[in-house]
C-alpha atoms as a PDB file:
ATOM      1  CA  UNK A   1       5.813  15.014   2.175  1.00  0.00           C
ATOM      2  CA  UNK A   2       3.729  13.982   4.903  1.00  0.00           C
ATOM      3  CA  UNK A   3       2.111  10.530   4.455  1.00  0.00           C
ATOM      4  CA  UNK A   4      -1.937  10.747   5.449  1.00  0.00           C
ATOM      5  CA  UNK A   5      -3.762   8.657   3.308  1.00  0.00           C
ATOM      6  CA  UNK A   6      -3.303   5.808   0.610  1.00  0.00           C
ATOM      7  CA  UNK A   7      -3.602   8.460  -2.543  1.00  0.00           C
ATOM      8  CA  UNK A   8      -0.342   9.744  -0.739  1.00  0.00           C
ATOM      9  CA  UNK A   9       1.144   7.182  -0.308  1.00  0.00           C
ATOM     10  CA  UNK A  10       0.036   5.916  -4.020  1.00  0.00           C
ATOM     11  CA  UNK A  11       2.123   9.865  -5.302  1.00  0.00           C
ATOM     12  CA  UNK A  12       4.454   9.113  -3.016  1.00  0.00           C
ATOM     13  CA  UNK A  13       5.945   5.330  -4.645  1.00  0.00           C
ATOM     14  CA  UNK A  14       5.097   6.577  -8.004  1.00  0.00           C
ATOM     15  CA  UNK A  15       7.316   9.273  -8.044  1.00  0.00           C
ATOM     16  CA  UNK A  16       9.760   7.315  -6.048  1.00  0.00           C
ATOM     17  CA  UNK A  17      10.109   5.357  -8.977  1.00  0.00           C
ATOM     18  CA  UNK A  18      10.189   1.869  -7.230  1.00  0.00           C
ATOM     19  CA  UNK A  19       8.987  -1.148  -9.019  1.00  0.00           C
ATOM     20  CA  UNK A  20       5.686  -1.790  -8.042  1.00  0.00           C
ATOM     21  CA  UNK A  21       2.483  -3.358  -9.141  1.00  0.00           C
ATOM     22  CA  UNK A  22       0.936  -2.977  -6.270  1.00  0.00           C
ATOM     23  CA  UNK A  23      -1.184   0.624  -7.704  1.00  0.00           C
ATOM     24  CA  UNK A  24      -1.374  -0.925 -11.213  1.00  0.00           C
ATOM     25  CA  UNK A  25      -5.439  -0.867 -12.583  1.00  0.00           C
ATOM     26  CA  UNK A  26      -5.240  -4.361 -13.831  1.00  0.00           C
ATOM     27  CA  UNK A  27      -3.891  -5.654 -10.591  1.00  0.00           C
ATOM     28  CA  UNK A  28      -6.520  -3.823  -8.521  1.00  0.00           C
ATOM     29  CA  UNK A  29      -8.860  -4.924 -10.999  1.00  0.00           C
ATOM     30  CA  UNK A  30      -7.912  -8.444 -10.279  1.00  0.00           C
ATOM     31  CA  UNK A  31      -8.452  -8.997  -6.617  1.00  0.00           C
ATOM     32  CA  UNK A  32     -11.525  -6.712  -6.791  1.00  0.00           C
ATOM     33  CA  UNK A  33      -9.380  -3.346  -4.857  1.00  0.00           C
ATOM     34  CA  UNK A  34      -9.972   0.031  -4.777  1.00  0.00           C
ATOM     35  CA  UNK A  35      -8.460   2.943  -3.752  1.00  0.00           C
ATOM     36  CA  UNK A  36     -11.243   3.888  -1.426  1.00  0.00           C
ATOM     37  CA  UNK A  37     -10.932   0.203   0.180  1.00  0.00           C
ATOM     38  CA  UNK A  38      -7.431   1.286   1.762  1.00  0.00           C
ATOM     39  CA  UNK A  39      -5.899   3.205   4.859  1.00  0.00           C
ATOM     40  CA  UNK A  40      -2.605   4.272   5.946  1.00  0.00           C
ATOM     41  CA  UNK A  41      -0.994   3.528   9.296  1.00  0.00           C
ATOM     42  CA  UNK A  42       2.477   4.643  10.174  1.00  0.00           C
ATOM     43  CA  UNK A  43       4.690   2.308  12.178  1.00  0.00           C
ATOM     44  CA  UNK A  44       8.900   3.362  13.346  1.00  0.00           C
ATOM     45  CA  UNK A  45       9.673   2.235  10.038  1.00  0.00           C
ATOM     46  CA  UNK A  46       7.246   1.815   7.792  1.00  0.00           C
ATOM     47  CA  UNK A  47       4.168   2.625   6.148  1.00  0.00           C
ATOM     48  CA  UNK A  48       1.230   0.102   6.514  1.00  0.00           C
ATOM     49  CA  UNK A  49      -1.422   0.070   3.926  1.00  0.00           C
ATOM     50  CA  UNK A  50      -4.218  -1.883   5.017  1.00  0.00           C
ATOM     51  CA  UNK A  51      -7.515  -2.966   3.717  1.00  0.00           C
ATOM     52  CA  UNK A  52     -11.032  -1.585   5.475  1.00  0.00           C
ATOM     53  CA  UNK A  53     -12.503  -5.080   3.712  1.00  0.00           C
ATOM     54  CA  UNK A  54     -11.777  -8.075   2.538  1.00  0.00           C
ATOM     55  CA  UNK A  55     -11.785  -8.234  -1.072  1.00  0.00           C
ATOM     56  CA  UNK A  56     -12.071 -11.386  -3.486  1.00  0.00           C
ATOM     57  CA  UNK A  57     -11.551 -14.788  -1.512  1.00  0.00           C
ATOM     58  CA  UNK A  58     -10.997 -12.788   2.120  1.00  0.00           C
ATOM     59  CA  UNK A  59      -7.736 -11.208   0.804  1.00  0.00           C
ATOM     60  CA  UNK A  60      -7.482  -8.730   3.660  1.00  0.00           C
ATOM     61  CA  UNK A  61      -3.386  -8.582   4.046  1.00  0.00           C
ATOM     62  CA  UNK A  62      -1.527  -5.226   4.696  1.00  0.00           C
ATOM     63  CA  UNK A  63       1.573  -4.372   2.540  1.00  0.00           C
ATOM     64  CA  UNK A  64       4.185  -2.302   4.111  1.00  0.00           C
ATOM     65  CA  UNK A  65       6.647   0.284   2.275  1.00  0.00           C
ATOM     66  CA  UNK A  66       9.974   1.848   3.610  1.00  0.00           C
ATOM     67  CA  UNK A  67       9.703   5.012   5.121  1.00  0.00           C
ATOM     68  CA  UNK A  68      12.493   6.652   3.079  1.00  0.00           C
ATOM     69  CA  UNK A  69      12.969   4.350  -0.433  1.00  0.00           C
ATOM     70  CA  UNK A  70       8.805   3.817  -0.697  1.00  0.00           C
ATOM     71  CA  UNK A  71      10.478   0.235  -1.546  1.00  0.00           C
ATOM     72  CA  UNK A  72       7.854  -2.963  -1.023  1.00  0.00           C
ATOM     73  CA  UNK A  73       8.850  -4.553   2.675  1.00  0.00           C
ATOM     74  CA  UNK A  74       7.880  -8.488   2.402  1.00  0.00           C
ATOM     75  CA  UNK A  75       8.979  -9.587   5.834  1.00  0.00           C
ATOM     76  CA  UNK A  76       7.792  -6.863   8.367  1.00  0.00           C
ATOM     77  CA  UNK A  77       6.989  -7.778  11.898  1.00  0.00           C
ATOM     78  CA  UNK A  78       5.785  -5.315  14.303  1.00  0.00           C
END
């Protein structure tokens, strides 16, 4: 499956079946996300998914998943 935008993505880890959060309604509820608020980037490695704008308190942080597991990556340096 080719990765283009954050709904993708979004298919992609739930069907993975990796422990995540991350999509849940209540925690998009709490820091004020949306699904429409994200995009995709593709590094070597990994999948960015980055905010187009801040959210409650500036939150504007990009979480990265494994290309192949769809796993959360914590420490990712480009």
């Amino acid at each position: 499956m080719k990765i283009k935008t954050a709904y993708d993505l979004k298919y992609a880890i739930q069907n993975a079946r990796t422990e995540t959060h991350f999509f849940t309604r209540k925690t998009m509820q709490f820091f004020g996300d949306t699904m429409r608020n994200y995009g995709v980037k593709e590094h070597d490695k990994v999948y960015e998914l980055y905010r187009r704008k801040p959210v409650k308190h500036g939150l504007d942080s990009s979480a990265y998943f494994d290309k192949e597991t769809f796993e959360r990556v914590h420490n990712y340096k480009e």
